[in-house]
Protein backbone atom coordinates (compact mmCIF):
# COMPACT_ATOMS: atom_id res chain seq x y z
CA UNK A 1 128.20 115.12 89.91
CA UNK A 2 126.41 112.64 92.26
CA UNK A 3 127.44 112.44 95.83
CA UNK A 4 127.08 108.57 96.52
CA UNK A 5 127.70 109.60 100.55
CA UNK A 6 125.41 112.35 100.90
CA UNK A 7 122.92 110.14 99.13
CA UNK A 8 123.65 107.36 101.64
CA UNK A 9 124.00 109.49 104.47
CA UNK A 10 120.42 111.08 103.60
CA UNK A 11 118.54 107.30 103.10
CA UNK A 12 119.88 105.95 106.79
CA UNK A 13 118.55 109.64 108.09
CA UNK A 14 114.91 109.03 106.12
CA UNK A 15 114.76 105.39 107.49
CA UNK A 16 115.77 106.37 111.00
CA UNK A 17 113.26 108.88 111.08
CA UNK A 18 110.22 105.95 109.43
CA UNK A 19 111.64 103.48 111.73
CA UNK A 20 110.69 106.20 114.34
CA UNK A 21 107.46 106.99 113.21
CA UNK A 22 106.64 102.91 112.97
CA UNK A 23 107.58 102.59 116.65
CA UNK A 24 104.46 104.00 117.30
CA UNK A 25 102.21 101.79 115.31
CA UNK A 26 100.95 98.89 117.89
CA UNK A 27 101.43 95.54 116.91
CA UNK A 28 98.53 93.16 116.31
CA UNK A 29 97.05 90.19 113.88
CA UNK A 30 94.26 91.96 112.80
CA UNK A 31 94.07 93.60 109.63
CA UNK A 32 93.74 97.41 109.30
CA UNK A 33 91.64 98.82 106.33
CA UNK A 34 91.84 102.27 105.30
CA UNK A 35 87.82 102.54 104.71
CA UNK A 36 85.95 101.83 107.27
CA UNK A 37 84.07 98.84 105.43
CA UNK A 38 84.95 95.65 106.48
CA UNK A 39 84.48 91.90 105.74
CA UNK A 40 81.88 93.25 102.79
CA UNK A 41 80.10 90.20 100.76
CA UNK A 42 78.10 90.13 97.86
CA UNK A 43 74.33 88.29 98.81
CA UNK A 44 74.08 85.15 97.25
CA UNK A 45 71.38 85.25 94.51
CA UNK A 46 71.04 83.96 90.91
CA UNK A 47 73.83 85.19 87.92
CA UNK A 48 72.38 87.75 85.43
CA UNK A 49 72.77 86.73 82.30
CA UNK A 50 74.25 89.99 80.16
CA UNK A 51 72.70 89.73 76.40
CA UNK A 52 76.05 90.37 74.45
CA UNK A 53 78.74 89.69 76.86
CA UNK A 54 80.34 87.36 74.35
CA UNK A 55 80.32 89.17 71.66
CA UNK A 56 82.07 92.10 73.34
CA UNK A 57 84.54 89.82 75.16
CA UNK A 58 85.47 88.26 71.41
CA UNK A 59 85.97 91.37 69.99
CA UNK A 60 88.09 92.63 73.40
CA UNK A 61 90.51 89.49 73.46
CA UNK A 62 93.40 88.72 70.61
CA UNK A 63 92.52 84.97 70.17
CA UNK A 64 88.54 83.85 70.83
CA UNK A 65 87.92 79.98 69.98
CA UNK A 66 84.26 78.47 69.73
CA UNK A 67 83.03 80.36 73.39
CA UNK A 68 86.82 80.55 74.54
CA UNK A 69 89.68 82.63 75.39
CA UNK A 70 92.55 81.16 73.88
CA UNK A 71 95.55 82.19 75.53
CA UNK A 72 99.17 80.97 76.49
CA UNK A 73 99.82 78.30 79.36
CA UNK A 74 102.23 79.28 81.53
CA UNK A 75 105.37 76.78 83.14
């Protein structure tokens, strides 16, 4: 049998305790990454063509239309 108030009284207690831990988190706008890479672009340069890209894609995708994914529109 479930206890629906030791189940309650166990979530407050587990977000008490993460509220707690969060106080210690500083505040700021700037965004935190877990890697130590940041703000990481590709150089510009030219496309490389890959010989056979749409013949694999056409085979990969249910509905493939002279060069085209056909697919749904969505509302």
């Amino acid at each position: 049998m479930v206890d629906a108030e030791k189940i309650k009284k166990e979530g407050v207690k587990l977000l008490e305790e993460f509220s707690q831990q969060l106080a210690g988190v500083p505040e700021t706008k700037e965004t935190h990454y877990v890697m130590d890479i940041k703000n990481v672009w590709r150089a510009d340069g030219q496309p490389i063509r890959c010989e056979g890209f749409r013949d694999k894609l056409a085979k990969l995708v249910p509905k493939y239309e002279d060069g085209y994914v056909v697919c749904e529109k969505a509302e």
